[in-house]
C-alpha atoms as a PDB file:
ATOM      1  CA  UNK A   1       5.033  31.298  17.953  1.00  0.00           C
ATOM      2  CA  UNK A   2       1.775  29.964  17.475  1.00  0.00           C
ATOM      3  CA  UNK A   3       3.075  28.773  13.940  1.00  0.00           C
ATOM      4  CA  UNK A   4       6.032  27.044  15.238  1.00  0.00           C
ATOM      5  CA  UNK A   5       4.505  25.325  17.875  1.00  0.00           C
ATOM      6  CA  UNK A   6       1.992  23.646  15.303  1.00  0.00           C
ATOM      7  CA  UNK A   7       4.698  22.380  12.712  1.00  0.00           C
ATOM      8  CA  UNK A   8       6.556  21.026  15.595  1.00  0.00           C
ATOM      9  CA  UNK A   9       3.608  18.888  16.291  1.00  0.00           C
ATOM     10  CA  UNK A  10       2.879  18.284  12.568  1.00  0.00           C
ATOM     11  CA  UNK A  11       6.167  16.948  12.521  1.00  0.00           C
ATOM     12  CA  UNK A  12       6.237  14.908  15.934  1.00  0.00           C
ATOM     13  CA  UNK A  13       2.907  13.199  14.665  1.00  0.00           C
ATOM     14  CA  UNK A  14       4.517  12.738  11.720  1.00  0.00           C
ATOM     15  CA  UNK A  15       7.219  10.872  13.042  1.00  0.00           C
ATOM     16  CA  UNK A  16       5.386   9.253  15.727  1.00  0.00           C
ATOM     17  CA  UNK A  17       3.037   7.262  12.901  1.00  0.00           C
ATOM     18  CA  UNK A  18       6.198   6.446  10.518  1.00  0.00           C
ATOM     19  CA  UNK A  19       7.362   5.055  13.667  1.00  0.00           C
ATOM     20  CA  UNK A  20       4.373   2.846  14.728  1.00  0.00           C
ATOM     21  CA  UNK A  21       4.183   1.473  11.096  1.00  0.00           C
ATOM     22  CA  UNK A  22       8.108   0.388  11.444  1.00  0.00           C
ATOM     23  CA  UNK A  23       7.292  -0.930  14.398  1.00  0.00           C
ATOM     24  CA  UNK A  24       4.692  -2.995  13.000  1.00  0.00           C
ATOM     25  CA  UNK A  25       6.278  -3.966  10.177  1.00  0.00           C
ATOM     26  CA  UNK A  26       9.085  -5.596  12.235  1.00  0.00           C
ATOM     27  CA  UNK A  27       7.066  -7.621  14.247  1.00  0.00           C
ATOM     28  CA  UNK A  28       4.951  -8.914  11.571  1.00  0.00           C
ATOM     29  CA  UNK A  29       8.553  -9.870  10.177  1.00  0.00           C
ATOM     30  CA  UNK A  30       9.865 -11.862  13.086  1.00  0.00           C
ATOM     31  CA  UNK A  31       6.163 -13.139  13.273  1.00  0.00           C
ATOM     32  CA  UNK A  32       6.342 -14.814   9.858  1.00  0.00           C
ATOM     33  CA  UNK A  33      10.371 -15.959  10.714  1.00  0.00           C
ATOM     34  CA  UNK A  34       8.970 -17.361  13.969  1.00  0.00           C
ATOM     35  CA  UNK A  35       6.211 -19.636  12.277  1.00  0.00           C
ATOM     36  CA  UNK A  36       8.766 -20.281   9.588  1.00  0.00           C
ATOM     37  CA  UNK A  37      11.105 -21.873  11.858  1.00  0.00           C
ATOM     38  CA  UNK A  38       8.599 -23.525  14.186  1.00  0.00           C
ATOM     39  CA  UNK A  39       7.234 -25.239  10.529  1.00  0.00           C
ATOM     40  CA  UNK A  40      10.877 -26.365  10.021  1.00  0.00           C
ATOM     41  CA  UNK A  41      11.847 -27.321  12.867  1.00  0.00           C
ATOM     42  CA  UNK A  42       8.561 -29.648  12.715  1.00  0.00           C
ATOM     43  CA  UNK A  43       9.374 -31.175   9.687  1.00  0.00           C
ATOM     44  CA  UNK A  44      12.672 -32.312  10.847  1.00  0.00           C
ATOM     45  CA  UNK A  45      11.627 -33.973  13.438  1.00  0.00           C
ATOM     46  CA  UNK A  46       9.730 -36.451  10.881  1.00  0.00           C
END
């Protein structure tokens, strides 16, 4: 049992940091589409 229980949380930790990176990832994506649109936006007002 002993081995089960530790591949189990192998795997959740695993899948827990693949998760945190995707996470990550997306908001440094909408980040960079925010500031992209704010510059935009900006230099259509001129």
């Amino acid at each position: 049992m002993t081995r089960f229980a530790a591949a189990a949380l192998a795997l959740f930790s695993f899948m827990a940091l693949t998760a945190c990176e995707t996470v990550e990832g997306a908001g440094r994506d909408l980040e960079t589409a925010g500031k992209t649109i704010s510059r935009e936006a900006r230099e259509a007002k001129r």
